[in-house]
Protein backbone atom coordinates (compact mmCIF):
# COMPACT_ATOMS: atom_id res chain seq x y z
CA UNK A 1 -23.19 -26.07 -16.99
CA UNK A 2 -21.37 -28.73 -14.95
CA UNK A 3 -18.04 -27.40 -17.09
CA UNK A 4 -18.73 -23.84 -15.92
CA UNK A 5 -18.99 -24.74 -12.11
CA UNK A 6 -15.66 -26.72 -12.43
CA UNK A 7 -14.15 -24.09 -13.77
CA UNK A 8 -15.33 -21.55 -11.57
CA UNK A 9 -14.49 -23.83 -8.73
CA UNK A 10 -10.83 -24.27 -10.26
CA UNK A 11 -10.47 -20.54 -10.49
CA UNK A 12 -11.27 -19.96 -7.10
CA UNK A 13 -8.90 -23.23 -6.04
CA UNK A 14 -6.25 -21.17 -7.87
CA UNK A 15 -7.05 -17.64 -6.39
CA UNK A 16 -6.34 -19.42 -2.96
CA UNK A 17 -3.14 -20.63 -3.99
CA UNK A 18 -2.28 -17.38 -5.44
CA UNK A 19 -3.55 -15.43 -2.38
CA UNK A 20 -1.44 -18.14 -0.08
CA UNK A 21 1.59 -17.96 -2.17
CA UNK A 22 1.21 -13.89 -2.61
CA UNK A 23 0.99 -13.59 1.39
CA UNK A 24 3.87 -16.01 2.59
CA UNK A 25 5.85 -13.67 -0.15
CA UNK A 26 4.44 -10.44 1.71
CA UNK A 27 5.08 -12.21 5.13
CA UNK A 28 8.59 -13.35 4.20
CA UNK A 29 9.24 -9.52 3.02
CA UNK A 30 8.08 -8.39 6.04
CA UNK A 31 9.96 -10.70 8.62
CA UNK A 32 13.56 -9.72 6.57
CA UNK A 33 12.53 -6.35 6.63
CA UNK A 34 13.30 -6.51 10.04
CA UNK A 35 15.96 -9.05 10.05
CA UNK A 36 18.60 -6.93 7.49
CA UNK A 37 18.64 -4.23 10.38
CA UNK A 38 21.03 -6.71 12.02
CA UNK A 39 22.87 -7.93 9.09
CA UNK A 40 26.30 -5.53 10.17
CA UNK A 41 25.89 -7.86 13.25
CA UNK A 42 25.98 -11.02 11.59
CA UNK A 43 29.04 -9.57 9.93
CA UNK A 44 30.85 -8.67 13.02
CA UNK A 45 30.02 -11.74 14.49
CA UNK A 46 30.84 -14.29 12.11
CA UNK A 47 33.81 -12.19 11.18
CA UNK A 48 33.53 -11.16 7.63
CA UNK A 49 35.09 -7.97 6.85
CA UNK A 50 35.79 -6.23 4.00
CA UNK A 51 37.92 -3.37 2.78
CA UNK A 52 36.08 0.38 1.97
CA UNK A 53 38.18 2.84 1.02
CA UNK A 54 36.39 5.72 2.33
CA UNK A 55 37.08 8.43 4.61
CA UNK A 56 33.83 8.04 6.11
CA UNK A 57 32.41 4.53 6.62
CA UNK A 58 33.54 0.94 7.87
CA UNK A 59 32.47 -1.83 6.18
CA UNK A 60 29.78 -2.43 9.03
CA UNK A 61 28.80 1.11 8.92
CA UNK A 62 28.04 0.74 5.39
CA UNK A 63 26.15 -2.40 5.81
CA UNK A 64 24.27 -0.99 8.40
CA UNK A 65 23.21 2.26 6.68
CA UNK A 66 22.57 0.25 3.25
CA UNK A 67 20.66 -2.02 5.63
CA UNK A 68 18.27 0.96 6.92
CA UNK A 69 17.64 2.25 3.25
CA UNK A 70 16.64 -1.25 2.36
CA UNK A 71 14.41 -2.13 5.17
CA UNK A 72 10.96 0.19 4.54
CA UNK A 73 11.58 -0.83 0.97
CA UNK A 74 10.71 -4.34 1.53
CA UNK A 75 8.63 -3.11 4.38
CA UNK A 76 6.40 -1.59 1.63
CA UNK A 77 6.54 -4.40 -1.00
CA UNK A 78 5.59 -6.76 1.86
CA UNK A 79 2.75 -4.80 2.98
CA UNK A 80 1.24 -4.51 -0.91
CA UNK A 81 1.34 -8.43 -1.11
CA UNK A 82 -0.98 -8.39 2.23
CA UNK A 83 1.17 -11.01 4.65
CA UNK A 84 0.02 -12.16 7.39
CA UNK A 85 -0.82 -9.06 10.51
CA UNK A 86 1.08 -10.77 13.15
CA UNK A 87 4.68 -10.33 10.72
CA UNK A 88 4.34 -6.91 11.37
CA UNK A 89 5.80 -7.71 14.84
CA UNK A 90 9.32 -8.42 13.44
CA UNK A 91 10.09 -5.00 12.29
CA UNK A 92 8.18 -3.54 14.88
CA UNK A 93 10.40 -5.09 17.36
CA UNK A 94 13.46 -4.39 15.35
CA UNK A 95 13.11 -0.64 15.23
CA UNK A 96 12.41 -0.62 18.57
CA UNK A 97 15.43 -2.26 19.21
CA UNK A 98 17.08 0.17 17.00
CA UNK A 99 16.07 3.24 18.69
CA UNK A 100 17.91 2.13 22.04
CA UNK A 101 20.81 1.42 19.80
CA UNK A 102 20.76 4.72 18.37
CA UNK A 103 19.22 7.43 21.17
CA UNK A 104 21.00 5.56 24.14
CA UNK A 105 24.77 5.40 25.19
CA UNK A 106 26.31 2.24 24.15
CA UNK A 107 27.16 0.98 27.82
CA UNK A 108 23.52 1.04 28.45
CA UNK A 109 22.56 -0.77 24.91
CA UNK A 110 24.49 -3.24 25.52
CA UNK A 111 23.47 -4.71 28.18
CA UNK A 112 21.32 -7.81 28.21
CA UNK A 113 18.30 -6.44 28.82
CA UNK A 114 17.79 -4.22 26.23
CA UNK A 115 16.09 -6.72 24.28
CA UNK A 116 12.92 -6.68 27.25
CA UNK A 117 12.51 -2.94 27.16
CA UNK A 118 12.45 -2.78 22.96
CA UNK A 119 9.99 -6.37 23.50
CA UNK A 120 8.09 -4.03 26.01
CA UNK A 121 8.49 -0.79 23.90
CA UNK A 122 6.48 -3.26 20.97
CA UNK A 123 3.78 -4.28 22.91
CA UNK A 124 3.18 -0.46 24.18
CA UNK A 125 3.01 0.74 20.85
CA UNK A 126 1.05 -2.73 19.59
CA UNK A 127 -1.62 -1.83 22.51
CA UNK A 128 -1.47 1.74 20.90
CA UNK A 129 -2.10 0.98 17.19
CA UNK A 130 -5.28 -1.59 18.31
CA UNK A 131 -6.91 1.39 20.73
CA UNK A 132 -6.76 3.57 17.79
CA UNK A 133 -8.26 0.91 15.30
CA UNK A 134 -10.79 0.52 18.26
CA UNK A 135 -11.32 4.77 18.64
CA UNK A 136 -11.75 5.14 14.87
CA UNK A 137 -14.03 1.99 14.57
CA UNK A 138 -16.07 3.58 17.25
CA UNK A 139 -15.77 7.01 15.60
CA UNK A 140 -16.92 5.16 12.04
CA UNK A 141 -19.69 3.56 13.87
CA UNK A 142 -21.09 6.97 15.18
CA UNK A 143 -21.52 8.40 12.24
CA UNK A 144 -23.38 5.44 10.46
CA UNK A 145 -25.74 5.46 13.41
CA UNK A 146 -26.07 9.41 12.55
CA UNK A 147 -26.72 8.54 9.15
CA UNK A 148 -29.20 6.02 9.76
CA UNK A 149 -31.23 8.77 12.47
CA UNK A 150 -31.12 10.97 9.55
CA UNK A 151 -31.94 8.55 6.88
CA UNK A 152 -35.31 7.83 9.15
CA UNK A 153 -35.95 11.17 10.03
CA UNK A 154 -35.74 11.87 6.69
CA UNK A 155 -38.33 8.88 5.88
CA UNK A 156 -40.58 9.81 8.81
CA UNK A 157 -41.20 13.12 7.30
CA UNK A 158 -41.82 12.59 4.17
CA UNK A 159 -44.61 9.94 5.28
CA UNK A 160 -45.72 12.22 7.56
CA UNK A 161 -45.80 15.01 4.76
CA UNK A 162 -47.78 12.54 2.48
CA UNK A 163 -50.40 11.41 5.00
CA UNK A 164 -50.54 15.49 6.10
CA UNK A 165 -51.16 16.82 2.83
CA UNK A 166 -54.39 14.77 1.55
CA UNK A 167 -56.78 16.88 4.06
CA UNK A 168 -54.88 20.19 2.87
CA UNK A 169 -55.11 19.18 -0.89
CA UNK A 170 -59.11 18.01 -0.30
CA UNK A 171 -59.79 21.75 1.49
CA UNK A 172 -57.87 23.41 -1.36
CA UNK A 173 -60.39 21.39 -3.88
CA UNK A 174 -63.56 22.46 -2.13
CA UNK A 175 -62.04 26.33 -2.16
């Protein structure tokens, strides 16, 4: 008996390790999920440079498209090893950064504060994603409260039924 508890109490000793280990993996996927969006950056700015011979791309325009194909793909193995919520901010601010790199004119990209409106652009949608947690919460919560009313209606009647139908089935007897 004493062997059993230690075991169980070794297993569970080792599920916390494994779910520790399994969500600084998930968190650490997450986090470069985000990061490799600015690895044609890094490039440009510590000067590495290679030679494509293509028509089409640079070598940071290749980086940076290999860089986009990659990121949901850790994105998703990150989210399957259940890191930590608040990661989610990294890539979250990332794209937003991205789509003022992409949909705006470069001059305006640029400039230095860019980097406030994508932070702001985060929080907006952040505030967004916890109201609609909170409106489908409230929305879950409705209809268990409907389920319970109907649950007791359903138990009201049938004990009104039961203390109804003595007198009827004591008439029908004397019939």
């Amino acid at each position: 008996m004493v062997l059993t508890k230690l075991r169980s109490e070794g297993q569970a000793t080792t599920t916390k390790k494994r779910n520790r280990t399994q969500a600084f993996f998930g968190t650490l996927f997450i986090a470069l999920s985000g990061c490799i969006l600015y690895l044609d950056k890094a490039f440009d700015y510590i000067g590495y440079e290679q030679t494509i011979n293509s028509d089409y791309y640079s070598f940071s325009a290749l980086v940076w498209t290999m860089c986009q194909s990659i990121s949901p793909i850790l994105l998703v193995i990150g989210a399957n090893l259940k890191p930590l919520r608040v990661s989610y901010v990294i890539p979250l601010y990332c794209y937003s950064l991205q789509i003022f790199y992409i949909f705006f004119d470069l001059r305006i990209a640029e400039k230095h504060y860019t980097p406030y409106y994508a932070f702001g652009t985060s929080i907006l949608i952040g505030i967004l994603i916890i109201l609609l947690k909170l409106l489908f919460n409230y929305l879950r919560s409705l209809k268990n409260t409907e389920i319970d009313l109907l649950e007791s209606i359903i138990e009201s009647d049938a004990t009104l039924l039961k203390e109804n139908s003595r007198p009827l089935n004591e008439k029908i007897n004397k019939a």
